[in-house]
N, C-alpha and C. Protein backbone atom coordinates (compact mmCIF):
# COMPACT_ATOMS: atom_id res chain seq x y z
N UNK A 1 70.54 88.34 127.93
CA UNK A 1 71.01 89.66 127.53
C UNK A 1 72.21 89.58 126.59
N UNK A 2 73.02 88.03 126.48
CA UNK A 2 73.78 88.13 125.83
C UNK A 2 73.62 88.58 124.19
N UNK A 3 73.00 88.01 123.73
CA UNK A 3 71.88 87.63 122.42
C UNK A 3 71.68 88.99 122.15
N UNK A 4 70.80 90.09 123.06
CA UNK A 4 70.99 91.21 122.71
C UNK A 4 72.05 92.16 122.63
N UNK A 5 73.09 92.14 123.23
CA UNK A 5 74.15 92.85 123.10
C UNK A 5 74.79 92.39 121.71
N UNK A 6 75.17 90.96 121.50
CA UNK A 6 75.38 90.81 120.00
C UNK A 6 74.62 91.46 118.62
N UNK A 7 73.57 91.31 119.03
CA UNK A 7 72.90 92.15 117.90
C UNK A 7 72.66 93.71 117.75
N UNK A 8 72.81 94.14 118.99
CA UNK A 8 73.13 95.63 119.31
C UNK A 8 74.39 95.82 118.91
N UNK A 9 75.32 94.76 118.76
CA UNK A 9 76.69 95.32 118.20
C UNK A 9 77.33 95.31 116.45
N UNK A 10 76.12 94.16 116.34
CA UNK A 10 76.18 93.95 115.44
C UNK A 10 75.25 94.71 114.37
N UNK A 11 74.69 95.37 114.56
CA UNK A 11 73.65 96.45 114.00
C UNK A 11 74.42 98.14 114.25
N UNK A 12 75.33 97.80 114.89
CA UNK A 12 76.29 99.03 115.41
C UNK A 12 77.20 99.05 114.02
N UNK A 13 77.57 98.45 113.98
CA UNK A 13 78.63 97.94 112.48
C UNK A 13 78.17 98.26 111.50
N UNK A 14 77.37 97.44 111.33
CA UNK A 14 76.16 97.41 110.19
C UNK A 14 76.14 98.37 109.09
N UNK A 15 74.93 99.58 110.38
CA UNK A 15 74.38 100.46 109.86
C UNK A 15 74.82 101.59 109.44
N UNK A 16 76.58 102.09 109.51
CA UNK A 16 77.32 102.99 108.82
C UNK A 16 77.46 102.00 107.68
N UNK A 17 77.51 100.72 107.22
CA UNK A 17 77.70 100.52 105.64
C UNK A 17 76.66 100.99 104.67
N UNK A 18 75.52 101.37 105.21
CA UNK A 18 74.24 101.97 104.38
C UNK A 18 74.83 103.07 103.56
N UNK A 19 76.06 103.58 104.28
CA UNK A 19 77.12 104.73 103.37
C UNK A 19 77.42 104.48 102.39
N UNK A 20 77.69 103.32 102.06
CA UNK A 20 78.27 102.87 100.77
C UNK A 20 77.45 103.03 99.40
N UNK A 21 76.50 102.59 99.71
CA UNK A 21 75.64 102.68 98.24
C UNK A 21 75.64 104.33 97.97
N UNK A 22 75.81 105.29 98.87
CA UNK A 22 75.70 106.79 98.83
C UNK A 22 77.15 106.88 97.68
N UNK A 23 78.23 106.66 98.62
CA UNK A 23 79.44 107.03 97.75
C UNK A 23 79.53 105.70 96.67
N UNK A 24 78.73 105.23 96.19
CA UNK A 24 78.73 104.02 94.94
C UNK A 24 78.73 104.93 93.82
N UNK A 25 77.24 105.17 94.44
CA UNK A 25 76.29 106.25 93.40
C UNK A 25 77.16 107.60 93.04
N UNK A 26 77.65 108.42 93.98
CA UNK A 26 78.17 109.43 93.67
C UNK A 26 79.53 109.49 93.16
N UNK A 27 80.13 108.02 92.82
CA UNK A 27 81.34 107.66 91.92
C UNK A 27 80.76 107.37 90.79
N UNK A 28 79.89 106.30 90.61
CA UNK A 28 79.53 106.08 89.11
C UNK A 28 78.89 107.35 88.60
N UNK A 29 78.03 108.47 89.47
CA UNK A 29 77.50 109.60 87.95
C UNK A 29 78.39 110.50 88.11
N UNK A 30 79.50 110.18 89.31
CA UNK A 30 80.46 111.36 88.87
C UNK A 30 79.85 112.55 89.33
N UNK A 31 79.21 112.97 89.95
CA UNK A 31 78.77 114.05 90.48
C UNK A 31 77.75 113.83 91.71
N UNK A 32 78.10 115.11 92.84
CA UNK A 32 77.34 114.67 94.07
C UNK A 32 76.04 116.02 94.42
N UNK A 33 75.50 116.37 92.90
CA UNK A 33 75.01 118.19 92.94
C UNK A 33 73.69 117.53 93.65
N UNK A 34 72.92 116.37 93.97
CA UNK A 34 72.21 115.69 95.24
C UNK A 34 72.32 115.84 95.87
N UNK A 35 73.16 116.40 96.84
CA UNK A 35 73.60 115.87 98.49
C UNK A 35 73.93 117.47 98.99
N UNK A 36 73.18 117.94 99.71
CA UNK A 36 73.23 119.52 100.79
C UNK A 36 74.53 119.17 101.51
N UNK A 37 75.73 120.55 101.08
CA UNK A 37 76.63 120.55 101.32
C UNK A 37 76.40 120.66 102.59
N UNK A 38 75.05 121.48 103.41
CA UNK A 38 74.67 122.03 104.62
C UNK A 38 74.18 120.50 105.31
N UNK A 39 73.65 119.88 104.93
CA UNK A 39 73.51 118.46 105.55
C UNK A 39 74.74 117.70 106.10
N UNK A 40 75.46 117.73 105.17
CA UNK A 40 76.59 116.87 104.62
C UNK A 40 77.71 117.30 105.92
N UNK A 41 77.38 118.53 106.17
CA UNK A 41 78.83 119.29 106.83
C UNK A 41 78.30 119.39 108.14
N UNK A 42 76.61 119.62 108.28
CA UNK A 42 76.25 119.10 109.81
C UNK A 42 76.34 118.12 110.30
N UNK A 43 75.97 116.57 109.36
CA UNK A 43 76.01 115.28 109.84
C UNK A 43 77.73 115.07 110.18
N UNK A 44 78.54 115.82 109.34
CA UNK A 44 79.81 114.99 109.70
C UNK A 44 80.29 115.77 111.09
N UNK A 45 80.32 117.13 111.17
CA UNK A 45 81.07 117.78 112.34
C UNK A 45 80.21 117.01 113.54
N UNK A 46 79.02 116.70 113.95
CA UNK A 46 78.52 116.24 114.76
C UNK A 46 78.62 114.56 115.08
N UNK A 47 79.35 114.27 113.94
CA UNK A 47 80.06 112.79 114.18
C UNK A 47 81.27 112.86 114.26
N UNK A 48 82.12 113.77 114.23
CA UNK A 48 83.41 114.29 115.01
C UNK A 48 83.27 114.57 116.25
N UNK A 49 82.23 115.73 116.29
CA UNK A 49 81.85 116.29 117.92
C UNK A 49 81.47 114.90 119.20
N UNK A 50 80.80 114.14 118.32
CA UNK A 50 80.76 112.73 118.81
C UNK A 50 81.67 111.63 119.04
N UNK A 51 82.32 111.99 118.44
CA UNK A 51 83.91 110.81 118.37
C UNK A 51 84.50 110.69 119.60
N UNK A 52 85.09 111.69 120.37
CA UNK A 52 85.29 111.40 121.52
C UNK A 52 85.24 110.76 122.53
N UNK A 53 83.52 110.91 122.94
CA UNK A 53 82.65 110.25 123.39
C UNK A 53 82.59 108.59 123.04
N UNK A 54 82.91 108.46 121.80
CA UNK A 54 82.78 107.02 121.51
C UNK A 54 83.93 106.10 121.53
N UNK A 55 84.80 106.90 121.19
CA UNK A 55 86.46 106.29 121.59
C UNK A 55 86.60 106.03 123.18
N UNK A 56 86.53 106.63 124.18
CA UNK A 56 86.47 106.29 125.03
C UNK A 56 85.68 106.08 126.06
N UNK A 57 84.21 105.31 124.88
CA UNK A 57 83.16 104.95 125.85
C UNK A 57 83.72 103.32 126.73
N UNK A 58 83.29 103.00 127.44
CA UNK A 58 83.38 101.56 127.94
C UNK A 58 82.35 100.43 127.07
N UNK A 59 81.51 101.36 126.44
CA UNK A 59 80.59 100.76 125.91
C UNK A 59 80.53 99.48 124.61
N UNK A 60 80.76 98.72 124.06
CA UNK A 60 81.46 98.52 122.95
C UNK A 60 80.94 98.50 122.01
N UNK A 61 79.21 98.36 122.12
CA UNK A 61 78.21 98.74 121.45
C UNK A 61 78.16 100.04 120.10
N UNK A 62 78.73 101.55 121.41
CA UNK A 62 78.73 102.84 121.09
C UNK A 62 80.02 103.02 120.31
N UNK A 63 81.39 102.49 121.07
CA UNK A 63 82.45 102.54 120.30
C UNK A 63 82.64 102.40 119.43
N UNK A 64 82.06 100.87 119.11
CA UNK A 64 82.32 100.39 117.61
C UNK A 64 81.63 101.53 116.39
N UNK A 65 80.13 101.65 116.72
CA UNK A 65 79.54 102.59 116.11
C UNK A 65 80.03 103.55 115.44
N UNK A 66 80.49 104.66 116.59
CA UNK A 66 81.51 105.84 116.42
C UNK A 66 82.64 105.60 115.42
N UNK A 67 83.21 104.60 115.73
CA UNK A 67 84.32 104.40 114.71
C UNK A 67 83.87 103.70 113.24
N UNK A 68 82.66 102.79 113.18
CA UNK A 68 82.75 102.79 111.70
C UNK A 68 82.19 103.56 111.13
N UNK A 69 81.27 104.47 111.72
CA UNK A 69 80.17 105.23 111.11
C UNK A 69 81.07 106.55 111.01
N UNK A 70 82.23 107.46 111.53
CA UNK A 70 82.90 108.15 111.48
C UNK A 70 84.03 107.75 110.10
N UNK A 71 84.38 106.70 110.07
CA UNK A 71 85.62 106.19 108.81
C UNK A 71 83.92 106.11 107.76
N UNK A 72 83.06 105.73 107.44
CA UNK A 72 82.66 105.57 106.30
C UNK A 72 81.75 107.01 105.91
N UNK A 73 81.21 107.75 107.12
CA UNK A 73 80.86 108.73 106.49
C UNK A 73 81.62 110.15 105.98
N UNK A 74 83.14 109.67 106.58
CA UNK A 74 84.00 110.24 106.27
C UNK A 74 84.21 109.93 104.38
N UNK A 75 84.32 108.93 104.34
CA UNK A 75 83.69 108.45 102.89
C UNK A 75 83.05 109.07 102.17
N UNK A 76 81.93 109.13 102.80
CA UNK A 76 80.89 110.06 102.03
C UNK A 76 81.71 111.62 101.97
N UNK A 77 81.59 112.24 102.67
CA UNK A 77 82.75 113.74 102.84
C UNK A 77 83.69 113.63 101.52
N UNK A 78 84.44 112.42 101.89
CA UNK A 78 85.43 113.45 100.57
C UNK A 78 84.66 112.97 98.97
N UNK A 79 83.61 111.40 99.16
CA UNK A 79 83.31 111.34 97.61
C UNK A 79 82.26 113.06 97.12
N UNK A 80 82.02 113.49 97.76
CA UNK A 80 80.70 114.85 98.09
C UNK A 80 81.98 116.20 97.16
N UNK A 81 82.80 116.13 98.07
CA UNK A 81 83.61 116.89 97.88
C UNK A 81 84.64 116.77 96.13
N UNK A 82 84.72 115.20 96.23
CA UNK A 82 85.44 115.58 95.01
C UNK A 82 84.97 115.49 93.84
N UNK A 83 83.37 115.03 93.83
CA UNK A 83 82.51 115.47 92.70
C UNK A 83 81.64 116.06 92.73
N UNK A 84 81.71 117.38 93.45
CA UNK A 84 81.24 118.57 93.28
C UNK A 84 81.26 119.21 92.52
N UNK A 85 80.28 119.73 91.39
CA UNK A 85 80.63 120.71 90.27
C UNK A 85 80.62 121.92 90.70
N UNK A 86 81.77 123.21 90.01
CA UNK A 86 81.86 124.32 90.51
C UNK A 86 80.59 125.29 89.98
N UNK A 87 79.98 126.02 90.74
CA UNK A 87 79.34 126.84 90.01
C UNK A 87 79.78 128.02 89.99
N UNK A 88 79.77 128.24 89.02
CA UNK A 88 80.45 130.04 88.61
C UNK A 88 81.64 130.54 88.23
């Protein structure tokens, strides 16, 4: 079981860096008019609403998760935000 918990933790880590190529992309064209502000603002409050839970899980699996996937999609949030074009 050891073997699996490493790779459960390690896939915990991981899989918030898939964020990155998001805010790559939305720095180099300089604009994020792709990405549903309504997506964008559900996925993050519900990884806040989640944070809690993961900060003081015992789990270390879940913890870790929570915390990188919260700092990088936080990432995503403000690159969304600050190349947003205004309309109108």
């Amino acid at each position: 079981m050891h073997i699996l918990r490493n790779i459960s933790l390690a896939a915990a880590v991981l899989l918030p860096f898939f964020n990155i190529p998001m805010i790559v992309r939305i720095v180099r064209r300089r604009s994020s008019a792709d990405i549903s502000t309504v997506w964008l603002m559900g996925v993050w409050i519900c990884c806040l609403l989640m944070a809690p839970s993961g900060f003081t899980s015992k789990d270390l699996v879940w913890r870790c998760y929570n915390i990188v996937n919260l700092v990088l999609f936080t990432g995503v949030v403000i690159a969304v935000w600050k190349y947003r074009k205004s309309h109108g």
